[in-house]
ModelCIF file with pLDDT and N, C-alpha, C, O atoms, coordinates in Angstrom:
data_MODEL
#
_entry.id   MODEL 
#
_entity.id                         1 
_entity.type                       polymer 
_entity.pdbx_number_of_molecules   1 
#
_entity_poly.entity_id                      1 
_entity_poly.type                           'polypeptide(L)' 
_entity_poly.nstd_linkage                   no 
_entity_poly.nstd_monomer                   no 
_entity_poly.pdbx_seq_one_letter_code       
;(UNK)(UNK)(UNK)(UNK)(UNK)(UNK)(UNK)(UNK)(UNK)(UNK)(UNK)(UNK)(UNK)(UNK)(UNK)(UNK)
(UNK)(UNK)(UNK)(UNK)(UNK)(UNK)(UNK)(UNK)(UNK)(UNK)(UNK)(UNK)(UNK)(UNK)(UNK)(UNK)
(UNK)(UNK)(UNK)(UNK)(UNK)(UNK)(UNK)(UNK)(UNK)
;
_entity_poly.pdbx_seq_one_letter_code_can   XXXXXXXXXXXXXXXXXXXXXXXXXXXXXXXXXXXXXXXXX 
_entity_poly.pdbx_strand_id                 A 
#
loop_
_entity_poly_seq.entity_id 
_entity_poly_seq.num 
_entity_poly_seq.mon_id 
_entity_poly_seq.hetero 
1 1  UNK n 
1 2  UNK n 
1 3  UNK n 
1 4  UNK n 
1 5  UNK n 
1 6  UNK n 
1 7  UNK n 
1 8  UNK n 
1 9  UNK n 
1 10 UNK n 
1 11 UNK n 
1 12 UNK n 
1 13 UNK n 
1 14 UNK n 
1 15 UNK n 
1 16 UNK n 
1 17 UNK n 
1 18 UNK n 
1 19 UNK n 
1 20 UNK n 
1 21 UNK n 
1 22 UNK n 
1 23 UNK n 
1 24 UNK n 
1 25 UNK n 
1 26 UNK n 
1 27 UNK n 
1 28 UNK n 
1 29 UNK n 
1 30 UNK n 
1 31 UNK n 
1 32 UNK n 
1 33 UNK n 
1 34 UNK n 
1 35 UNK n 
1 36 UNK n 
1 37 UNK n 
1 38 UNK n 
1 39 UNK n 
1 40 UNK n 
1 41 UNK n 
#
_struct_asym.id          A 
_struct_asym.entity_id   1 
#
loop_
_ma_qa_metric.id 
_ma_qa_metric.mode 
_ma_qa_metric.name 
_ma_qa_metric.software_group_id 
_ma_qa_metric.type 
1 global pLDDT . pLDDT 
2 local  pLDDT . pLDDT 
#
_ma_qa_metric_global.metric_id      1 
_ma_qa_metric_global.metric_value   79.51 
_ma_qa_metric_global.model_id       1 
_ma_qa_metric_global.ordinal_id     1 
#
loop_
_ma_qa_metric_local.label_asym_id 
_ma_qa_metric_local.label_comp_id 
_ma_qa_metric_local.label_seq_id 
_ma_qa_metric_local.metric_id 
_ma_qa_metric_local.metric_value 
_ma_qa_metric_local.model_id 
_ma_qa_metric_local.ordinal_id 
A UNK 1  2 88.00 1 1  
A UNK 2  2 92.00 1 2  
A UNK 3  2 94.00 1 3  
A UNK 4  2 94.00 1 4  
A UNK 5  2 94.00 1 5  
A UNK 6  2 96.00 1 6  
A UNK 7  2 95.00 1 7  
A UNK 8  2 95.00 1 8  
A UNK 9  2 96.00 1 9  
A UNK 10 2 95.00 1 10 
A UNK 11 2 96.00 1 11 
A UNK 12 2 95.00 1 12 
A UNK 13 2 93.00 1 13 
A UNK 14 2 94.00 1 14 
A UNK 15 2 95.00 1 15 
A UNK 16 2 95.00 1 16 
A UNK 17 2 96.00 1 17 
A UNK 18 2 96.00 1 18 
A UNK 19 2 95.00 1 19 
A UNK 20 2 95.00 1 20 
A UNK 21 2 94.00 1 21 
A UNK 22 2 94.00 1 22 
A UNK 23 2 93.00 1 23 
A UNK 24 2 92.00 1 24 
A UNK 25 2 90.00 1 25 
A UNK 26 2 88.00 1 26 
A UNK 27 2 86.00 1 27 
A UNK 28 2 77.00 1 28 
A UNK 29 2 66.00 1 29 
A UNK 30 2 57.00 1 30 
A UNK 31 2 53.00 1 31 
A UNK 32 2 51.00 1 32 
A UNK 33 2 49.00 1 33 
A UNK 34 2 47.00 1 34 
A UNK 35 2 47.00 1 35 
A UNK 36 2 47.00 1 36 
A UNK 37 2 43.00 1 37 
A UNK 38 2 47.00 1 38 
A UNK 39 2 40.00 1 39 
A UNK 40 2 41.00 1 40 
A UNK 41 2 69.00 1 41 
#
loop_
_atom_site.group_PDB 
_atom_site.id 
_atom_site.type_symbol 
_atom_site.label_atom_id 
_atom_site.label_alt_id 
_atom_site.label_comp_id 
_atom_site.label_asym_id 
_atom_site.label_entity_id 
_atom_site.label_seq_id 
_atom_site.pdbx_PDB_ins_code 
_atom_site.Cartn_x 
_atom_site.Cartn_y 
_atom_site.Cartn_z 
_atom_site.occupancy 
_atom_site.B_iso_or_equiv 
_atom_site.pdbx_formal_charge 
_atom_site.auth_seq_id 
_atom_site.auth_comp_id 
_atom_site.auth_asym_id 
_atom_site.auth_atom_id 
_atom_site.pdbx_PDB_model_num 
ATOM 1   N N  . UNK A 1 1  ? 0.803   -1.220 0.000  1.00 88.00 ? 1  UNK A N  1 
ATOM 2   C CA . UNK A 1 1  ? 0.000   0.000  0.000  1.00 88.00 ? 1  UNK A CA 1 
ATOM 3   C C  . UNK A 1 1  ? 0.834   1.265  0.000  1.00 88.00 ? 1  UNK A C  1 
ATOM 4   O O  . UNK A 1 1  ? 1.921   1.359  0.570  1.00 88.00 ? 1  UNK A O  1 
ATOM 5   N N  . UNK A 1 2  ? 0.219   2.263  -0.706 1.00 92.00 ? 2  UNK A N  1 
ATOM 6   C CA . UNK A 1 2  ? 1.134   3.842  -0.270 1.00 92.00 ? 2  UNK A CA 1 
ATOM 7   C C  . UNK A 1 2  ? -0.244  4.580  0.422  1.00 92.00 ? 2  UNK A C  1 
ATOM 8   O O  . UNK A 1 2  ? -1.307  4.043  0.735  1.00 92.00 ? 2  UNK A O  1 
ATOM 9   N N  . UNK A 1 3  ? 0.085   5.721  0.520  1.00 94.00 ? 3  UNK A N  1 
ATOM 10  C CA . UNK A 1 3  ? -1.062  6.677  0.771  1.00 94.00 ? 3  UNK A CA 1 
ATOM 11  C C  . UNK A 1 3  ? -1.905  7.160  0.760  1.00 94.00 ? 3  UNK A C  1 
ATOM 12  O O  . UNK A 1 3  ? -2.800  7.647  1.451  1.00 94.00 ? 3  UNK A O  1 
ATOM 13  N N  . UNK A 1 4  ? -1.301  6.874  -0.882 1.00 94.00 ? 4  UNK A N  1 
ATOM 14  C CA . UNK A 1 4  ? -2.776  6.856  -1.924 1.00 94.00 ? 4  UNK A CA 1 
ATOM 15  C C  . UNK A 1 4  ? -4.000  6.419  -1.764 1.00 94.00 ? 4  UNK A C  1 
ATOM 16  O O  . UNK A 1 4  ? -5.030  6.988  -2.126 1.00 94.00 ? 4  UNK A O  1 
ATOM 17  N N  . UNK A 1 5  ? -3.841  4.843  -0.921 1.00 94.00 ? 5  UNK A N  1 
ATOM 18  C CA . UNK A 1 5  ? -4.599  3.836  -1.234 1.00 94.00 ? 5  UNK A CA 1 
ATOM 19  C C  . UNK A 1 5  ? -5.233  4.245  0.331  1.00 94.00 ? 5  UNK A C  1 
ATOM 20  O O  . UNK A 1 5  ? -5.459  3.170  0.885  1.00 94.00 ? 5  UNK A O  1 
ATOM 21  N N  . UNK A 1 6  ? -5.521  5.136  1.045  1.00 96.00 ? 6  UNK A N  1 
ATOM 22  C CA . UNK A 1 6  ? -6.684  5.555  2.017  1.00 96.00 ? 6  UNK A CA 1 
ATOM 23  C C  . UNK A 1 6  ? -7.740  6.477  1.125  1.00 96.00 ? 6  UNK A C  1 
ATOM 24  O O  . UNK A 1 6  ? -8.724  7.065  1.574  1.00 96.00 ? 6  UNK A O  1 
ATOM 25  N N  . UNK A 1 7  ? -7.421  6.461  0.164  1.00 95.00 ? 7  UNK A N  1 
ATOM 26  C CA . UNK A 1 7  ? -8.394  7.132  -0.891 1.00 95.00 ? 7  UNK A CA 1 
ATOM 27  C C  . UNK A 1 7  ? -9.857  6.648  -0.314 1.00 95.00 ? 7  UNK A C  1 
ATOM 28  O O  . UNK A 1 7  ? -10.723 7.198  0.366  1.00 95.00 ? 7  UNK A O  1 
ATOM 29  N N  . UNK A 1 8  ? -9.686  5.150  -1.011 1.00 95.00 ? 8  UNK A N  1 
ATOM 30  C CA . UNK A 1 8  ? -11.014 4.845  -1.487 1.00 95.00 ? 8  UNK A CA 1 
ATOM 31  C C  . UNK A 1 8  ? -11.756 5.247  -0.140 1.00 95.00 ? 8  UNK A C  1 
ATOM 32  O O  . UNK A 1 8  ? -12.450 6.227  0.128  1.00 95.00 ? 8  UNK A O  1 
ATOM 33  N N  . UNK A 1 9  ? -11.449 4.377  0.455  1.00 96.00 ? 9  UNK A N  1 
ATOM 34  C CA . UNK A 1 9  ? -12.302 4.314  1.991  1.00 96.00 ? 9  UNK A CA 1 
ATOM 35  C C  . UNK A 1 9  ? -12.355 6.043  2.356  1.00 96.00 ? 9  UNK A C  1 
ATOM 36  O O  . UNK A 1 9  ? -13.572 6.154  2.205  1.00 96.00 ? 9  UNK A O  1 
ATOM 37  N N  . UNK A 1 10 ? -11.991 7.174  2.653  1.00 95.00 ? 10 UNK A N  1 
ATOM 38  C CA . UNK A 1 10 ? -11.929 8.601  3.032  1.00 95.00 ? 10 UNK A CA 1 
ATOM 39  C C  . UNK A 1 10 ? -13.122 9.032  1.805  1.00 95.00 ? 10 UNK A C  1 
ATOM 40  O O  . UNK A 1 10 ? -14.157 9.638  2.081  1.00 95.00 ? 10 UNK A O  1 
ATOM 41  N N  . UNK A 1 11 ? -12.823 8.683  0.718  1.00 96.00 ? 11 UNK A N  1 
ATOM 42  C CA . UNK A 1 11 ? -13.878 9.447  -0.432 1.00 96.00 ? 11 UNK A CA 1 
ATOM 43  C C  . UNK A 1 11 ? -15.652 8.828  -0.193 1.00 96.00 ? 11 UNK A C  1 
ATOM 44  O O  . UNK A 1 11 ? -16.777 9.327  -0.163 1.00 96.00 ? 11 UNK A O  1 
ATOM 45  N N  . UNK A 1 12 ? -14.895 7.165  -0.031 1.00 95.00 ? 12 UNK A N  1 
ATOM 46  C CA . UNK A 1 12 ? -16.550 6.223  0.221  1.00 95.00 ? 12 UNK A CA 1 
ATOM 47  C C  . UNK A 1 12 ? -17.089 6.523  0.998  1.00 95.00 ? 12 UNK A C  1 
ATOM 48  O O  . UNK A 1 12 ? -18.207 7.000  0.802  1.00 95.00 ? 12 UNK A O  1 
ATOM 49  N N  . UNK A 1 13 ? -16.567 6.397  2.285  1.00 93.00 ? 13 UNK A N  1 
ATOM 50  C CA . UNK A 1 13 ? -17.481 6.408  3.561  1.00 93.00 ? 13 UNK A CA 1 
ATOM 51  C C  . UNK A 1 13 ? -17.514 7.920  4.195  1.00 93.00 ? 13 UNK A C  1 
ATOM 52  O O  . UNK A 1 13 ? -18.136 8.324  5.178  1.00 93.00 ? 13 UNK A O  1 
ATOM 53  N N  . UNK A 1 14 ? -16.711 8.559  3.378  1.00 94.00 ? 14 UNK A N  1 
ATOM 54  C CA . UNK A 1 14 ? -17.098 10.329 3.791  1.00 94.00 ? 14 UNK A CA 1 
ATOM 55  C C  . UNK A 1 14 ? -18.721 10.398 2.471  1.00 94.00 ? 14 UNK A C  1 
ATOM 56  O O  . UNK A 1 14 ? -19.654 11.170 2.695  1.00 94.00 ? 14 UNK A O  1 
ATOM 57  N N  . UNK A 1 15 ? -18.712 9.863  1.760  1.00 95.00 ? 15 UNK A N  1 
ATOM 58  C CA . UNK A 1 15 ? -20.077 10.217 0.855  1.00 95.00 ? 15 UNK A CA 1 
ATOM 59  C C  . UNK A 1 15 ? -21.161 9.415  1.883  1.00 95.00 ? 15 UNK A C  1 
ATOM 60  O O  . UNK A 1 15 ? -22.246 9.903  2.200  1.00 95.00 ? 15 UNK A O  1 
ATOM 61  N N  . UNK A 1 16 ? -20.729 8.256  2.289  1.00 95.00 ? 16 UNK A N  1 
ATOM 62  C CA . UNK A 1 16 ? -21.615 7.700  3.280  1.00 95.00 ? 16 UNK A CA 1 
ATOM 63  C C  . UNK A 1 16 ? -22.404 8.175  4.402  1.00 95.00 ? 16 UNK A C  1 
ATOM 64  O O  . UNK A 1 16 ? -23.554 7.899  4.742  1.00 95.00 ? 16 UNK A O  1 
ATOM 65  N N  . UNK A 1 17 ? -21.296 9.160  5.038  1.00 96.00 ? 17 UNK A N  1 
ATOM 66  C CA . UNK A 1 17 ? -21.987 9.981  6.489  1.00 96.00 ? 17 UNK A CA 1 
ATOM 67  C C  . UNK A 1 17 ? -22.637 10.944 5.295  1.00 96.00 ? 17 UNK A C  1 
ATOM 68  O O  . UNK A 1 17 ? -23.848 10.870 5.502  1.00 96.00 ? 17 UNK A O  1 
ATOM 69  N N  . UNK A 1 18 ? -22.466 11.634 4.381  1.00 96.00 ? 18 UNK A N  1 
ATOM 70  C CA . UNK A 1 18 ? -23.593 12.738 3.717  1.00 96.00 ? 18 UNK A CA 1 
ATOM 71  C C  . UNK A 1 18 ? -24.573 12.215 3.658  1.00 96.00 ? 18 UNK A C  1 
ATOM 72  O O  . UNK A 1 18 ? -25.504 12.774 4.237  1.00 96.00 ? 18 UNK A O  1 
ATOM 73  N N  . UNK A 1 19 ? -24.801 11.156 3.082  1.00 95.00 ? 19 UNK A N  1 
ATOM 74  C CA . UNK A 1 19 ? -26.454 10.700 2.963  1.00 95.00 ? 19 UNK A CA 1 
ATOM 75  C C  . UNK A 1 19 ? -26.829 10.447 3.512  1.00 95.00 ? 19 UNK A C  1 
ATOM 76  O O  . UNK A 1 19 ? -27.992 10.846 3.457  1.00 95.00 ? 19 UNK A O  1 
ATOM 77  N N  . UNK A 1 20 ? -26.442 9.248  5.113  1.00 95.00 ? 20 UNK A N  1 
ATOM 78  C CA . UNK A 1 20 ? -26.775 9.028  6.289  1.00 95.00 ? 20 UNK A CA 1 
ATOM 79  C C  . UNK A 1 20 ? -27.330 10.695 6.827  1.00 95.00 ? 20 UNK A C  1 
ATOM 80  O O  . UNK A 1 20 ? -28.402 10.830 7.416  1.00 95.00 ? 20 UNK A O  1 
ATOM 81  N N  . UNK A 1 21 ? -26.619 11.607 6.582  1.00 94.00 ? 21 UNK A N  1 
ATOM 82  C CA . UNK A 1 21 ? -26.876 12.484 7.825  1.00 94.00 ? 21 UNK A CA 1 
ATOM 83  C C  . UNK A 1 21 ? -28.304 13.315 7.270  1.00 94.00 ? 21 UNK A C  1 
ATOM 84  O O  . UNK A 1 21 ? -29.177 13.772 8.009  1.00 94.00 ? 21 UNK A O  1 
ATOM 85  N N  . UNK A 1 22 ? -28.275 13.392 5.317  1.00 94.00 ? 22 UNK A N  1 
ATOM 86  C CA . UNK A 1 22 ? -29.312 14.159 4.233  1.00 94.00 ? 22 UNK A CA 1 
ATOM 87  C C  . UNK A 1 22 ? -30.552 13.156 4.751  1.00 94.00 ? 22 UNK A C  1 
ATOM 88  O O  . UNK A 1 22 ? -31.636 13.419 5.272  1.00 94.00 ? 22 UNK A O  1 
ATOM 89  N N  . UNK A 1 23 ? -29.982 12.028 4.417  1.00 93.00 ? 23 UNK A N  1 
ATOM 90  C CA . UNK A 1 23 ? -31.969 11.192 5.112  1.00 93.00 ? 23 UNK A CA 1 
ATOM 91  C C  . UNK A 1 23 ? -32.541 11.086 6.108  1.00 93.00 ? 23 UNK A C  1 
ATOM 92  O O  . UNK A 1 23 ? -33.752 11.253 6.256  1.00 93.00 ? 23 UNK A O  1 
ATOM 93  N N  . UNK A 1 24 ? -31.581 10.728 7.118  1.00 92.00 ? 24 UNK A N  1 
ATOM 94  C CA . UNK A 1 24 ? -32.515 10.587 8.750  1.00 92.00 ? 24 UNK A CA 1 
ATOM 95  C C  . UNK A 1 24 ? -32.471 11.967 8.709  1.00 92.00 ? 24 UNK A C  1 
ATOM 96  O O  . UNK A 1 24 ? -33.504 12.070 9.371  1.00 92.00 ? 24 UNK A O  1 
ATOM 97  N N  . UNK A 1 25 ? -32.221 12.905 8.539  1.00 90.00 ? 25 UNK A N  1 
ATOM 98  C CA . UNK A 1 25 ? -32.586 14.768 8.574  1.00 90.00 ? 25 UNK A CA 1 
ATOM 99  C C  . UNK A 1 25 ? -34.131 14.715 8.091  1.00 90.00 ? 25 UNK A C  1 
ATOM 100 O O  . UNK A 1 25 ? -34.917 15.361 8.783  1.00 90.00 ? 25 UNK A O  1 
ATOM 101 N N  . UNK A 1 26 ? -34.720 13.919 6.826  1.00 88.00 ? 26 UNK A N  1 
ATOM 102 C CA . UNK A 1 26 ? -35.564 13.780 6.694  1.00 88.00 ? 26 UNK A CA 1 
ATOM 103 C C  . UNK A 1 26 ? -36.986 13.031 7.201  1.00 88.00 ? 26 UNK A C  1 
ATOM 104 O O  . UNK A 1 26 ? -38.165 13.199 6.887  1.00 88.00 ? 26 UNK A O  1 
ATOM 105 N N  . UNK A 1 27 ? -36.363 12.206 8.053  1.00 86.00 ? 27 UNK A N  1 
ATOM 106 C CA . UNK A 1 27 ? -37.046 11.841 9.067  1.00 86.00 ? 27 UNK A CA 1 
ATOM 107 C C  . UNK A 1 27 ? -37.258 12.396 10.215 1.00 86.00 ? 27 UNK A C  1 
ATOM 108 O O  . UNK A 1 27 ? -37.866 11.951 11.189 1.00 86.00 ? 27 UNK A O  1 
ATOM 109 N N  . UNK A 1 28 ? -36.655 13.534 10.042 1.00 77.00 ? 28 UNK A N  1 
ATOM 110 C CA . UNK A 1 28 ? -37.147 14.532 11.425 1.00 77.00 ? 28 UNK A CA 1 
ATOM 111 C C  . UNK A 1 28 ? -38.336 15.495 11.187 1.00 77.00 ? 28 UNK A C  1 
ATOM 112 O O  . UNK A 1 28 ? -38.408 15.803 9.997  1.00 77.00 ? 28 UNK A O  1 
ATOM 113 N N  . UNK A 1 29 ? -39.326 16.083 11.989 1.00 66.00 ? 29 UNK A N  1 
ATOM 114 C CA . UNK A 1 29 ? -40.344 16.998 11.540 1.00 66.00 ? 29 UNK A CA 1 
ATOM 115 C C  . UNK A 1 29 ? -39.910 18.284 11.217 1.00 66.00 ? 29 UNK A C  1 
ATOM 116 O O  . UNK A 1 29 ? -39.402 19.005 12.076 1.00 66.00 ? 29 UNK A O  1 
ATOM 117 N N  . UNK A 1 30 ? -40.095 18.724 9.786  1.00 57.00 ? 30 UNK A N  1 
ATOM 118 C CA . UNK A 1 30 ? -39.841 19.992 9.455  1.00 57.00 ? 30 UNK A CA 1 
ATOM 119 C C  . UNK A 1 30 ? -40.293 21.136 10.311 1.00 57.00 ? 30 UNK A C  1 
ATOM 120 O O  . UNK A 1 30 ? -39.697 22.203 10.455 1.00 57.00 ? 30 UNK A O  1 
ATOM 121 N N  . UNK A 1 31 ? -41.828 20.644 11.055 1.00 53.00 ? 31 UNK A N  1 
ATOM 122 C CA . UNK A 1 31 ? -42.201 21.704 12.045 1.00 53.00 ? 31 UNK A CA 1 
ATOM 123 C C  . UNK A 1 31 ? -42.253 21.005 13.359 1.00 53.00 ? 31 UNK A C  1 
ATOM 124 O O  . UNK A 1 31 ? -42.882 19.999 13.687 1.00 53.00 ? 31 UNK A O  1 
ATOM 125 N N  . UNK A 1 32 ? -41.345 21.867 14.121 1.00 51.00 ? 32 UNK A N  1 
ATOM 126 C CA . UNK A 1 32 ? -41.306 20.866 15.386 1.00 51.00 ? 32 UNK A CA 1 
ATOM 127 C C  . UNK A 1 32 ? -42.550 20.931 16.226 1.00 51.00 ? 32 UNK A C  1 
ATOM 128 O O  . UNK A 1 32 ? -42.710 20.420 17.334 1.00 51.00 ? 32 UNK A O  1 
ATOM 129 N N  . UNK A 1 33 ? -43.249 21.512 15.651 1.00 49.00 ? 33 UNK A N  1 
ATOM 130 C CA . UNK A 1 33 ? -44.570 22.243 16.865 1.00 49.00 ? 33 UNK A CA 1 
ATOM 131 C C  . UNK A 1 33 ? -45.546 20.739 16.238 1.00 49.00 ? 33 UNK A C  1 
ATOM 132 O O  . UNK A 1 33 ? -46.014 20.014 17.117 1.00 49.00 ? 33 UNK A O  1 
ATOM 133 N N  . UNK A 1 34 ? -45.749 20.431 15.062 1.00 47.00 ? 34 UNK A N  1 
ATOM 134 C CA . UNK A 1 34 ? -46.404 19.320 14.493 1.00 47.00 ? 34 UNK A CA 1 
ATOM 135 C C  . UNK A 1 34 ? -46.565 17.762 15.197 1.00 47.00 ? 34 UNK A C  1 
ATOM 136 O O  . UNK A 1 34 ? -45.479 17.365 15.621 1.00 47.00 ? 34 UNK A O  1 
ATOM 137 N N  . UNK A 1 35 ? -47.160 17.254 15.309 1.00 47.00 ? 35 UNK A N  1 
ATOM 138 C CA . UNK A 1 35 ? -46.867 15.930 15.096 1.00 47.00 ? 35 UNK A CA 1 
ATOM 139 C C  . UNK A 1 35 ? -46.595 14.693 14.746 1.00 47.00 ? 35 UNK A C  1 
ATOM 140 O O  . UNK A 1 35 ? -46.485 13.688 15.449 1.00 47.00 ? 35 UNK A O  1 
ATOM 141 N N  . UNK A 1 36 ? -46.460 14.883 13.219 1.00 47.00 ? 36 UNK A N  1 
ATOM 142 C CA . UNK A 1 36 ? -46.040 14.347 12.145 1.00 47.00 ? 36 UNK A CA 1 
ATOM 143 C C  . UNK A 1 36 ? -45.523 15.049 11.143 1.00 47.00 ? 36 UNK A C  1 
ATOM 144 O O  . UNK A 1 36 ? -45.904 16.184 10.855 1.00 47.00 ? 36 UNK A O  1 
ATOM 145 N N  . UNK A 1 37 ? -44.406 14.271 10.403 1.00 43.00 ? 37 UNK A N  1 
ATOM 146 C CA . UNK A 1 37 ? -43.771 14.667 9.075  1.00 43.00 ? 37 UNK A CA 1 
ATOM 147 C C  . UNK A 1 37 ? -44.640 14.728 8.024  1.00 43.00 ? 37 UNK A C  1 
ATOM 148 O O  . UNK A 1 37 ? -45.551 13.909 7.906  1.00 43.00 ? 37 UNK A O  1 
ATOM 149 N N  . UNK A 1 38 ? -44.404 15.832 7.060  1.00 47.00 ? 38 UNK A N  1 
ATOM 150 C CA . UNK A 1 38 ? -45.145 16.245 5.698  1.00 47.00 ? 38 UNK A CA 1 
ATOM 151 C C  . UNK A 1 38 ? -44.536 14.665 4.849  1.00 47.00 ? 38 UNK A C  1 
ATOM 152 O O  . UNK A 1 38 ? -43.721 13.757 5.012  1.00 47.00 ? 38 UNK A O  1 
ATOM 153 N N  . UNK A 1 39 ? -45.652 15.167 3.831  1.00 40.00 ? 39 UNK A N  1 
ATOM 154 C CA . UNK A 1 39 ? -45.606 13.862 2.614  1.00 40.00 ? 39 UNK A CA 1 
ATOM 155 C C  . UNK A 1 39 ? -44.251 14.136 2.068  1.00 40.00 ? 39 UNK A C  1 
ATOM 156 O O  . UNK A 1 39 ? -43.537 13.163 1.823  1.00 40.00 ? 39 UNK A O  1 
ATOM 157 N N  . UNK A 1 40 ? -43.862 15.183 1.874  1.00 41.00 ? 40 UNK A N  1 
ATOM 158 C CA . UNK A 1 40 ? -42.294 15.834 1.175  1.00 41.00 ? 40 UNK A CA 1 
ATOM 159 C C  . UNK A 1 40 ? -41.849 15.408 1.942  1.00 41.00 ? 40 UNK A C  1 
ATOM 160 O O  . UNK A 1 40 ? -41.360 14.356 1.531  1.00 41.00 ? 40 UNK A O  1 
ATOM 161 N N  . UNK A 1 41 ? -41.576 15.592 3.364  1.00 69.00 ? 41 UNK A N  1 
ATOM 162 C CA . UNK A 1 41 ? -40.235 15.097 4.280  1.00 69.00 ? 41 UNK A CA 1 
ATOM 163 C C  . UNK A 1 41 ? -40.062 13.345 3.649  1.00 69.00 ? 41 UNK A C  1 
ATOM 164 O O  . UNK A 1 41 ? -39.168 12.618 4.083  1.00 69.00 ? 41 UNK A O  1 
#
């Protein structure tokens, strides 16, 4: 291995926490006063 090769894993699993963090965001209530999430969320 050189240095290089922490690529994959740093590029993969850094795109990984973005979407993890973009969807369950969407599972939260846009209005917190509500009691349920909109059809959009």
């Amino acid at each position: 291995g050189t240095p290089l090769w922490a690529l994959p894993s740093l590029v993969g699993l850094g795109g990984a926490v973005v979407v993890l963090r973009m969807a369950v965001a969407r599972l939260r209530p846009v209005d917190r006063r509500a009691e349920s999430i909109t059809a959009m969320d």
